[in-house]
C-alpha atoms as a PDB file:
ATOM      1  CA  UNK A   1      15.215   7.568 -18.699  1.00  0.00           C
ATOM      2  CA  UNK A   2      18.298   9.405 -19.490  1.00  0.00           C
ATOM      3  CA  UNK A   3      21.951   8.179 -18.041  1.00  0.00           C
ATOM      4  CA  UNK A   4      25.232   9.113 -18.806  1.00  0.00           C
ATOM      5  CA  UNK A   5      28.519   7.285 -19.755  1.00  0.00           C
ATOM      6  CA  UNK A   6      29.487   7.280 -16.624  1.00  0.00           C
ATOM      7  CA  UNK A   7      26.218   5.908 -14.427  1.00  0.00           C
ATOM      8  CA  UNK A   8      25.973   3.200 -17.794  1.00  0.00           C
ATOM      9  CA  UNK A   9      29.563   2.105 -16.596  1.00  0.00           C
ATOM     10  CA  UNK A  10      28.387   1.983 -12.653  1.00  0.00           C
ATOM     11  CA  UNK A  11      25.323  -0.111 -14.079  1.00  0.00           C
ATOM     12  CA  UNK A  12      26.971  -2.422 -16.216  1.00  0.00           C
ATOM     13  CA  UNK A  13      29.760  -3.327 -14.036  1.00  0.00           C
ATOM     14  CA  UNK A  14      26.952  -4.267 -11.168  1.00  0.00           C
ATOM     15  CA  UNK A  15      25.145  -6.181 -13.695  1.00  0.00           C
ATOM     16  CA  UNK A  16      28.246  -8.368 -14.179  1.00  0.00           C
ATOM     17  CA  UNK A  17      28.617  -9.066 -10.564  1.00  0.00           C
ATOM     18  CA  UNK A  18      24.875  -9.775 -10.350  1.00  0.00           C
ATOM     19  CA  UNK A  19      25.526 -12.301 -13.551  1.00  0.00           C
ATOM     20  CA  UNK A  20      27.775 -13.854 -11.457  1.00  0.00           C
ATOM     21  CA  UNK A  21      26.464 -14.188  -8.015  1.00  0.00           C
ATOM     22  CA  UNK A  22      23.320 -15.383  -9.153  1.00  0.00           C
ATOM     23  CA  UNK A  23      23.462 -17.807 -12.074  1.00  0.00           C
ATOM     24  CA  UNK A  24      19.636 -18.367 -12.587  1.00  0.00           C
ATOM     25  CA  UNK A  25      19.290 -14.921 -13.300  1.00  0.00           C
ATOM     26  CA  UNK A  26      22.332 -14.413 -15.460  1.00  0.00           C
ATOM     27  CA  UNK A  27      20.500 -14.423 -18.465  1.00  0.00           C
ATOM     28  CA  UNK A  28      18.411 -11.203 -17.253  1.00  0.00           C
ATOM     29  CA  UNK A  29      20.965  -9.980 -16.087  1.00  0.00           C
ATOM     30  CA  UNK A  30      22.669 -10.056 -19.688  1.00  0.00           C
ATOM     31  CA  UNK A  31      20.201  -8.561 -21.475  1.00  0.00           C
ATOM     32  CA  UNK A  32      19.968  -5.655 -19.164  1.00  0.00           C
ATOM     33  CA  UNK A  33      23.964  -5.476 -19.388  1.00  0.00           C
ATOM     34  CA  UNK A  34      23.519  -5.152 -23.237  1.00  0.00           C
ATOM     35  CA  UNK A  35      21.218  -2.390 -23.664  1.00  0.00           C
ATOM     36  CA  UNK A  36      23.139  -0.539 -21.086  1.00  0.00           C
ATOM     37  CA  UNK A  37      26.700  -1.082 -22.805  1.00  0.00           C
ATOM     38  CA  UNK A  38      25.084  -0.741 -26.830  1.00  0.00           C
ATOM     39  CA  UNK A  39      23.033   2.366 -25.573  1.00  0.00           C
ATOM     40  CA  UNK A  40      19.366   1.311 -26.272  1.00  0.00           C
ATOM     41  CA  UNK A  41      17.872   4.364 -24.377  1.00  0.00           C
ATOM     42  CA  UNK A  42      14.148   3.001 -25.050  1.00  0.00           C
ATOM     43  CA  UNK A  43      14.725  -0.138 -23.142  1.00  0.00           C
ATOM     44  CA  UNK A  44      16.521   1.955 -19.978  1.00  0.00           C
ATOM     45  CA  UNK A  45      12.892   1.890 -18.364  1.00  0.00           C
ATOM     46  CA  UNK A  46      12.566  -1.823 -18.745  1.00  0.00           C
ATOM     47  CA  UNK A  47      15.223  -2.321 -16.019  1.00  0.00           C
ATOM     48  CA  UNK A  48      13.012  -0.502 -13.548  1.00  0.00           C
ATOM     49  CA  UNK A  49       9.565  -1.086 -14.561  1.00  0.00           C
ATOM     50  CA  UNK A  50       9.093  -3.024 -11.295  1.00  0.00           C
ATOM     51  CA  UNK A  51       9.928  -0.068  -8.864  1.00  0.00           C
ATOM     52  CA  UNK A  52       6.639   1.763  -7.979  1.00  0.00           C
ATOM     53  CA  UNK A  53       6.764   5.929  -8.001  1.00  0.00           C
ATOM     54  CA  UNK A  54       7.657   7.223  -4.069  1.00  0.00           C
ATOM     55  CA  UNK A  55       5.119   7.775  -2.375  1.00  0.00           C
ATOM     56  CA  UNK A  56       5.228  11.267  -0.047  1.00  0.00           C
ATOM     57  CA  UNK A  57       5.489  11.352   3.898  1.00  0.00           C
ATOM     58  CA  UNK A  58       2.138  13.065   3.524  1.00  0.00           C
ATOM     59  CA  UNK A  59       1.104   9.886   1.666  1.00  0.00           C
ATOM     60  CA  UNK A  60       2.254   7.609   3.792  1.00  0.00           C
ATOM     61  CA  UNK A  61       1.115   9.544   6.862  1.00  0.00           C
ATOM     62  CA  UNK A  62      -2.621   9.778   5.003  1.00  0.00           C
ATOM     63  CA  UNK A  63      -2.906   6.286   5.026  1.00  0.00           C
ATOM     64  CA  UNK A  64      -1.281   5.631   8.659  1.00  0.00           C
ATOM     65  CA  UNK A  65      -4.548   7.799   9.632  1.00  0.00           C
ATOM     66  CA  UNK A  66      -7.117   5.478   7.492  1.00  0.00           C
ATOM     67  CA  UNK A  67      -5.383   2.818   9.073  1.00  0.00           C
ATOM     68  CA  UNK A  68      -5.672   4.349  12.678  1.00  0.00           C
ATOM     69  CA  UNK A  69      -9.303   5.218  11.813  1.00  0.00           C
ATOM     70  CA  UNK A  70     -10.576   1.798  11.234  1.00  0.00           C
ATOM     71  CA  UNK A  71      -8.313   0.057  13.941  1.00  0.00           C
ATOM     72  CA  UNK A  72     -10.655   2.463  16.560  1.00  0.00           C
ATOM     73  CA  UNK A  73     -13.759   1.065  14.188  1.00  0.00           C
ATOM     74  CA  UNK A  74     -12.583  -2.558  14.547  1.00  0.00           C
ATOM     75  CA  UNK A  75     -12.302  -2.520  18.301  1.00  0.00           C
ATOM     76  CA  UNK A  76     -15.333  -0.397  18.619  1.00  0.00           C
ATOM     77  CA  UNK A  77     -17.675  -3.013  16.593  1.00  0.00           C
ATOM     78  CA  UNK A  78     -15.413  -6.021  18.786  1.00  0.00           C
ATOM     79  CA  UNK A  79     -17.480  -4.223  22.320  1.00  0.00           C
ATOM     80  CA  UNK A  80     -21.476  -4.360  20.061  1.00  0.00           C
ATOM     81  CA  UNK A  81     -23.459  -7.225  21.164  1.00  0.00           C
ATOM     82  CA  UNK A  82     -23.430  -9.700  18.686  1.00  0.00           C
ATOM     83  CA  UNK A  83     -26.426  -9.619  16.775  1.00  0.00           C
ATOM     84  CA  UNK A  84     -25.608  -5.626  16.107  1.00  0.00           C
ATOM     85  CA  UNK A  85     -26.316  -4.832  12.546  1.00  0.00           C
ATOM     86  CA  UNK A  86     -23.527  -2.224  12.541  1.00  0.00           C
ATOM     87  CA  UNK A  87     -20.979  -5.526  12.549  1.00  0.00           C
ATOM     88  CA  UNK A  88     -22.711  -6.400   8.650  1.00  0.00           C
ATOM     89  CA  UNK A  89     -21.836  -2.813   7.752  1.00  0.00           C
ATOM     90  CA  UNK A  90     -19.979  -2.585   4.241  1.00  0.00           C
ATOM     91  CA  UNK A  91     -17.406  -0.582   5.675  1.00  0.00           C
ATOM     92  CA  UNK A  92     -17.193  -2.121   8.802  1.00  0.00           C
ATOM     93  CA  UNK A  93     -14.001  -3.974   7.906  1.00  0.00           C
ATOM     94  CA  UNK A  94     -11.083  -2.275   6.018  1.00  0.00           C
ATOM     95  CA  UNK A  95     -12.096  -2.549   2.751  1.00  0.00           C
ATOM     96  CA  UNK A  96      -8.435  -1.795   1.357  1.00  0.00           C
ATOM     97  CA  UNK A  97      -7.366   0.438  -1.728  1.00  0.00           C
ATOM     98  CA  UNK A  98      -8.342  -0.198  -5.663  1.00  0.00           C
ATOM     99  CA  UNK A  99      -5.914  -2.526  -6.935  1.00  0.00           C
ATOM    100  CA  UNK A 100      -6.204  -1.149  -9.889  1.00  0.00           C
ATOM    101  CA  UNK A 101      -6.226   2.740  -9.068  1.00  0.00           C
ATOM    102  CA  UNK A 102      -4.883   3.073  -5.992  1.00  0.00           C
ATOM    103  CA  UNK A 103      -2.054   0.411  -6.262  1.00  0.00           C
ATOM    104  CA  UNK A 104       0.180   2.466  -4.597  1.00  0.00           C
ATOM    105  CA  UNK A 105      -1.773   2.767  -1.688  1.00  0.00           C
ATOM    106  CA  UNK A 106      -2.968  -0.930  -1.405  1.00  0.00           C
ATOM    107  CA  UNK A 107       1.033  -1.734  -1.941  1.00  0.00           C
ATOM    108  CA  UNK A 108       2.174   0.361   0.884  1.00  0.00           C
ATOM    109  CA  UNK A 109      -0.866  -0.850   3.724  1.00  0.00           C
ATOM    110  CA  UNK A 110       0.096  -4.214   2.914  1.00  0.00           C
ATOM    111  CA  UNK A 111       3.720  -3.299   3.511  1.00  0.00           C
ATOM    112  CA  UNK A 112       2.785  -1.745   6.687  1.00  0.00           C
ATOM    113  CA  UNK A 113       0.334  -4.129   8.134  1.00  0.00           C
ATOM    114  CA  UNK A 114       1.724  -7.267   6.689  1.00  0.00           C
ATOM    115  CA  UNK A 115       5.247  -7.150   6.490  1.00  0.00           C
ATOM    116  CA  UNK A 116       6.047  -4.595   9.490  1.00  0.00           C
ATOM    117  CA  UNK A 117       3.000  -6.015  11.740  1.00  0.00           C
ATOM    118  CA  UNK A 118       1.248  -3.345  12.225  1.00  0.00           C
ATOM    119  CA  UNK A 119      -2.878  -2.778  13.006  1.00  0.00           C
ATOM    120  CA  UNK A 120      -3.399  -6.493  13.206  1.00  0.00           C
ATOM    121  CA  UNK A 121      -6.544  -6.341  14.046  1.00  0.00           C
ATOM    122  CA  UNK A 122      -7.294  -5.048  10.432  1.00  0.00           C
ATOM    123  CA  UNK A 123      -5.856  -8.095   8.756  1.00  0.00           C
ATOM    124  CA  UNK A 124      -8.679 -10.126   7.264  1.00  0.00           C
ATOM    125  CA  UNK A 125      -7.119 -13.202   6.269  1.00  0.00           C
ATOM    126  CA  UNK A 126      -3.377 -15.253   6.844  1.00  0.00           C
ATOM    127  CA  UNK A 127      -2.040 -12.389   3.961  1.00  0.00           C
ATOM    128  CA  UNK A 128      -4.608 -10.006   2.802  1.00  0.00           C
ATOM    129  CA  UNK A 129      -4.619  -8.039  -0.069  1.00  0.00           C
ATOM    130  CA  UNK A 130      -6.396  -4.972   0.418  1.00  0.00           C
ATOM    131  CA  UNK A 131      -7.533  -4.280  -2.762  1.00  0.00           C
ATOM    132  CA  UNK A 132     -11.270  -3.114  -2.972  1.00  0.00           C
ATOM    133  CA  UNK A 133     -11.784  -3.483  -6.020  1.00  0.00           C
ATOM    134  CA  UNK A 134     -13.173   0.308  -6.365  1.00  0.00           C
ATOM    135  CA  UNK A 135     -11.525   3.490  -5.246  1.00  0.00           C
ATOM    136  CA  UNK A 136     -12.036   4.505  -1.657  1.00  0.00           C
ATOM    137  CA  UNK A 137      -9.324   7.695  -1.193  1.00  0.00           C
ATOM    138  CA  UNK A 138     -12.134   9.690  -1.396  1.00  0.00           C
ATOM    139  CA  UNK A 139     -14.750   8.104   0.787  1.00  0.00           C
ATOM    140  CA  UNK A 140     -11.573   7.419   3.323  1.00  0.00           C
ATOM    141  CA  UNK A 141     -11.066  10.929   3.330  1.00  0.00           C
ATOM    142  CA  UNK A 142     -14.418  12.346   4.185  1.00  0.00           C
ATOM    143  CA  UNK A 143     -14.333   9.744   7.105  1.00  0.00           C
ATOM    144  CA  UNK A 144     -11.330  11.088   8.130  1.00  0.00           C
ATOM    145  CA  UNK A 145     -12.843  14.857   8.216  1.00  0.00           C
ATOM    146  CA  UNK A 146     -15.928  12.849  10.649  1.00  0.00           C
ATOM    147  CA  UNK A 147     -13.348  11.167  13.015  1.00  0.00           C
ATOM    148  CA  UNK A 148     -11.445  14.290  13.264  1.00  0.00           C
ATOM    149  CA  UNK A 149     -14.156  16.219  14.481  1.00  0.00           C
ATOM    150  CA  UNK A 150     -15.169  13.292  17.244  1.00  0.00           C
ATOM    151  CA  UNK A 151     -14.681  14.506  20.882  1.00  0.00           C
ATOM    152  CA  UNK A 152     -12.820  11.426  21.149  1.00  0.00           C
ATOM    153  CA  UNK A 153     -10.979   9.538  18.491  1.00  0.00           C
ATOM    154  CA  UNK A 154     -10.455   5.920  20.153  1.00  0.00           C
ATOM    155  CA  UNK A 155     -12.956   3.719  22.579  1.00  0.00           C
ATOM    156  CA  UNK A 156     -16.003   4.532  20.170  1.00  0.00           C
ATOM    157  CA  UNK A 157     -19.161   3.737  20.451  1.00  0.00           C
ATOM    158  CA  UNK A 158     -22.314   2.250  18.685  1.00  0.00           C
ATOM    159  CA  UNK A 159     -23.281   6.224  17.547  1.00  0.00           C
ATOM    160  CA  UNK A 160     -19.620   7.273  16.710  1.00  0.00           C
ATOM    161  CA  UNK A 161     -18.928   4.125  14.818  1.00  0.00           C
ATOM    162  CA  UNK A 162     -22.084   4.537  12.918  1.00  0.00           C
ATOM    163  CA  UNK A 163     -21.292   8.045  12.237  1.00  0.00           C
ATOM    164  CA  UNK A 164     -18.300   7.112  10.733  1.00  0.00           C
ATOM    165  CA  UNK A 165     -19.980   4.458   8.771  1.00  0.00           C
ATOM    166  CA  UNK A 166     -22.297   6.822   7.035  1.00  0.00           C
ATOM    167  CA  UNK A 167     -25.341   5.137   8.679  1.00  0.00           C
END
């Protein structure tokens, strides 16, 4: 990350006021301070290592739909009698994103279910996680192709729901 002279001097005078509101972090603070006012360029990108890439409206709006997709799948498999194997299906809960390739994506539906309340009736546990362990973009997408083409998108039944599964 390149700066110049002039954001350096923005940055390290808001690091000093951050030194001094909040004494436990000082120290951080500091360090960050330093490299800013001695110029070590190659630890510039330490200071925001924790700030995650933006994610596009298209993104976002992407995984709104997934989201929208399996809240229709989750009420449709609440109506199947109980014994319905469709309720076992792999996919018949939210699976999530890949923690590990899709962080992004698992970091932003947590965001959006969790912390803004959204889709409850996708949340698996007190504070799920999402993370699938695999990557699903693609498989989420080719669902999304098969709900898009349903006469209807919500109040699905047993065959639309299955559809959707793959089964």
């Amino acid at each position: 990350m390149e700066l110049t002279k002039k954001e350096r001097l923005s940055f390290i005078y808001q690091l000093r006021i951050l030194e001094a509101l909040y004494p436990d972090d000082a120290d951080h603070y500091a360090k960050n301070r330093t490299a800013l006012e001695e110029g070590y360029t190659y630890h510039y990108d330490w200071m925001v290592e924790h700030l995650y890439d933006e994610l596009s409206e298209e993104q976002c709006r992407e995984v709104i739909d997934i989201l929208d997709m399996f809240s229709e799948i989750a009420w449709g498999i609440e109506k199947l009698d109980k014994g319905d194997k469709l309720r076992e299906h792999q996919m018949a809960r939210f699976p999530g994103f890949d923690g590990n390739n899709e962080t992004h994506l698992m970091a932003y539906v947590r965001y959006f279910v969790v912390e803004l309340n959204r889709f409850e009736i996708l949340k698996h546990d007190e504070y799920p996680y999402f993370n699938s362990h695999c990557p699903m973009l693609d498989t989420y997408r080719e669902m999304l192709v098969r709900w898009r083409g349903l006469d209807r998108q919500h109040n699905l039944g047993r065959k639309q729901i299955a559809a959707l599964l793959g089964d």
